[in-house]
Protein backbone atom coordinates (compact mmCIF):
# COMPACT_ATOMS: atom_id res chain seq x y z
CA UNK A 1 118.28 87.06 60.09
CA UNK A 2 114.70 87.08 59.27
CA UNK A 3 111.51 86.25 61.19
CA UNK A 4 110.51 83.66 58.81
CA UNK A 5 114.19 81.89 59.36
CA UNK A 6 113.94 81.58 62.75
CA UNK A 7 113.09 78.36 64.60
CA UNK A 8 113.09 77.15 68.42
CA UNK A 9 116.73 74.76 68.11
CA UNK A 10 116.31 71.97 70.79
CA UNK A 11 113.32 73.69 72.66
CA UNK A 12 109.65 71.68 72.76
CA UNK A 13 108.08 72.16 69.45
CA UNK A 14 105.08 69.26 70.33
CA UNK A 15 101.16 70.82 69.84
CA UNK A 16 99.40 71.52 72.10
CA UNK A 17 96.73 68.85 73.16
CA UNK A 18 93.60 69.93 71.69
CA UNK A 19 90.59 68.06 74.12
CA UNK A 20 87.23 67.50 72.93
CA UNK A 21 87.08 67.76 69.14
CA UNK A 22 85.87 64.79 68.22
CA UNK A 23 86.97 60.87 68.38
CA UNK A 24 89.30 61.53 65.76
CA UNK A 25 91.33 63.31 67.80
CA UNK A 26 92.23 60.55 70.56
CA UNK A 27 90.60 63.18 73.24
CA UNK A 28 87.16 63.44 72.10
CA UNK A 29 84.11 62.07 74.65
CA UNK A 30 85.23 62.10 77.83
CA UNK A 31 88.10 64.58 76.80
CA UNK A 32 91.10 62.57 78.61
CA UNK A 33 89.38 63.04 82.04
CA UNK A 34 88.64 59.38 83.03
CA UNK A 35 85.20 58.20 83.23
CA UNK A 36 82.78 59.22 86.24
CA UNK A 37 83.71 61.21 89.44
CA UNK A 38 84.37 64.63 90.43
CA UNK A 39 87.46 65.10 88.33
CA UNK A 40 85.54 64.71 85.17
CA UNK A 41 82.88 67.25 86.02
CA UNK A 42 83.33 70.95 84.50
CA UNK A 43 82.87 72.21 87.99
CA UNK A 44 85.51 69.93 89.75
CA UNK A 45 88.10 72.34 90.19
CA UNK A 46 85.81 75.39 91.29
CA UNK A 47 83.30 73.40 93.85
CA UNK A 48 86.65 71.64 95.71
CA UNK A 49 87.89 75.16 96.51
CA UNK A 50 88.17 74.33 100.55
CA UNK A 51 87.92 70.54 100.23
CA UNK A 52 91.05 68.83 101.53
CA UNK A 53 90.43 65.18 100.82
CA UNK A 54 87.34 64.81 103.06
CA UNK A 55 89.46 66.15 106.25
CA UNK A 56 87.73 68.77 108.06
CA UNK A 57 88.87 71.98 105.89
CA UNK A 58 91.26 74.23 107.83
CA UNK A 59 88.42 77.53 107.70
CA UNK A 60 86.19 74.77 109.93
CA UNK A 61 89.00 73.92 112.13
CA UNK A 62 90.39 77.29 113.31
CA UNK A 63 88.70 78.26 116.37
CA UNK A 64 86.57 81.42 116.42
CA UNK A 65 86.61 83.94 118.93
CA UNK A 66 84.68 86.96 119.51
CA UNK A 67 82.58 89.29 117.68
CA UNK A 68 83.43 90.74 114.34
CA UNK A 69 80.88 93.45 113.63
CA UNK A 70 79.82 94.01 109.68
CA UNK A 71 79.23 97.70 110.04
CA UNK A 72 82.65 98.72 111.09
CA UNK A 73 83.31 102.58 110.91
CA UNK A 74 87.05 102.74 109.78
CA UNK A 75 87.92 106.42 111.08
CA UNK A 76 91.39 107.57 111.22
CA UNK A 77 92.34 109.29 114.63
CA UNK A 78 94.57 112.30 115.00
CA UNK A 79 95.80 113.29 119.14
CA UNK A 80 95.80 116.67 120.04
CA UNK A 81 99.86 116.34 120.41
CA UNK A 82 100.23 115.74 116.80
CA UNK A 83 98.05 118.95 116.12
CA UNK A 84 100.17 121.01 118.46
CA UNK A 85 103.25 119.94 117.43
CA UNK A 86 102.45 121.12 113.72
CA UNK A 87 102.92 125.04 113.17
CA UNK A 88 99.41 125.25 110.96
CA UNK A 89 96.23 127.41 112.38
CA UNK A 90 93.69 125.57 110.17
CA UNK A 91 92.83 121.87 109.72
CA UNK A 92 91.19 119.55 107.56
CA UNK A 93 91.42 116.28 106.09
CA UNK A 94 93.04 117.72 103.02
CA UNK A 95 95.57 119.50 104.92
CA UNK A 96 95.92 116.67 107.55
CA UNK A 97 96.97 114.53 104.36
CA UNK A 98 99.66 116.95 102.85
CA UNK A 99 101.09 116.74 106.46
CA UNK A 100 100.90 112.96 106.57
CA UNK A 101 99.01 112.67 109.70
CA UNK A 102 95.84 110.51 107.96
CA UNK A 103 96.43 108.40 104.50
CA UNK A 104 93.20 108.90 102.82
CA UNK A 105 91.29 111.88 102.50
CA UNK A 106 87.85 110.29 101.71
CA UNK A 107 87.81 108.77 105.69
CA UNK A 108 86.16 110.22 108.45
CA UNK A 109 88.56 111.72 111.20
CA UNK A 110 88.07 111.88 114.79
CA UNK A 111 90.50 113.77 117.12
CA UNK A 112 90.99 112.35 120.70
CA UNK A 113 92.71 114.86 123.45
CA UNK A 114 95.87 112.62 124.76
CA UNK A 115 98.80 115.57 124.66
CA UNK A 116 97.66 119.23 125.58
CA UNK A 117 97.45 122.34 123.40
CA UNK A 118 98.36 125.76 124.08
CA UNK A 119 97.39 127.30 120.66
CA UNK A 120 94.49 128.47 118.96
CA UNK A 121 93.59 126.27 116.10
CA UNK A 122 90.42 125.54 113.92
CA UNK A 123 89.36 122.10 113.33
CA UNK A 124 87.06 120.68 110.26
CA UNK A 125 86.78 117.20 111.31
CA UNK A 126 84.02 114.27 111.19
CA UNK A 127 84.37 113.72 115.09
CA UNK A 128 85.72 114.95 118.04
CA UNK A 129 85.60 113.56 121.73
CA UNK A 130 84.77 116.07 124.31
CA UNK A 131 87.55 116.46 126.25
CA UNK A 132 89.58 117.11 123.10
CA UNK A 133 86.42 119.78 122.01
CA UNK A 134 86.73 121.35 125.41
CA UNK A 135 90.87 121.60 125.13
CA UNK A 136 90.67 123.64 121.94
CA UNK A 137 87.85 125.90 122.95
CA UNK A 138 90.16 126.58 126.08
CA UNK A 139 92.83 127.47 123.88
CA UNK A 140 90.93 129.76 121.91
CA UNK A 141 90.20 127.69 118.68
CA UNK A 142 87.18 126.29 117.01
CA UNK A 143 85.50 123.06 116.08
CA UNK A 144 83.23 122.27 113.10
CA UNK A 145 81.93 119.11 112.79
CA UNK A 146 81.20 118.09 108.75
C-alpha cells in the first residue's frame, strides 16, 4: 500500500465551502450570511459574548455581595505547630517548600502562633504576628523578617 493509493472509502469527501470569493462561487457578497442584522456583521459572534436573547444576562442577575478588594496580598500561612512538629533548626521559604508546608516559593509567608513551641528555631519569613515572634524568642530562636 502506498500513500498515493489510498482514499477515504464511504467517508465525506465534499469541499469545503469556500465564502466570499466572488459571485461565481454561489457565496460571494453577502457570503451566505443573510442580508442585514447582527448575524451578518464580522463582529456578531464576539460583541454577543453575554447576550442571551435580550434577557437580562446571568453576570447582571446574580446578586452581589460584599467587598472584593483589587489589591489582595495572597500570603501563605505556616502555625507554629507545623514548625514544631518538623525536626529542622532553620527555615525559609525554600526549605518550607521541600517540606511541603507552602506550594510556591515566590509568595510571601507569614507565621501565626496557634500550637506552642518548645525548640529553638530560626525563621526567614516575610511576616510574623507577634505573639508567634514572642513564642520563638521565648524558646530561644530568631526571627528575620525579608
Amino acid at each position: 500500500m502506498e500513500l498515493n493509493t489510498l482514499n477515504p472509502g464511504k467517508a465525506k469527501t465534499t469541499k469545503r465551502k469556500r465564502i466570499g470569493r466572488g459571485p461565481g462561487s454561489g457565496w460571494g457578497t453577502t457570503g451566505g450570511r443573510g442580508q442585514k442584522g447582527a448575524g451578518a456583521r464580522k463582529s456578531a459572534k464576539a460583541g454577543r459574548v453575554a447576550f442571551e436573547g435580550g434577557q437580562m444576562p446571568i453576570h447582571r442577575r446574580t446578586p452581589k455581595r460584599g467587598f472584593k478588594s483589587h489589591f489582595v496580598k495572597d500570603v501563605q500561612v505556616i502555625n507554629l505547630k507545623k514548625l514544631a512538629a518538623s525536626n529542622v533548626a532553620e527555615f525559609d521559604a525554600k526549605v518550607l517548600a521541600d517540606l511541603g508546608m507552602i506550594k510556591h516559593v515566590s509568595k510571601p509567608v507569614k507565621i501565626l502562633a496557634y500550637g506552642a513551641i518548645d525548640k529553638a528555631i530560626t525563621l526567614k519569613v516575610n511576616a510574623i504576628s507577634e505573639k508567634a515572634k514572642a513564642a520563638v524568642e521565648a524558646a530561644g530562636g530568631k526571627v528575620e523578617i525579608i
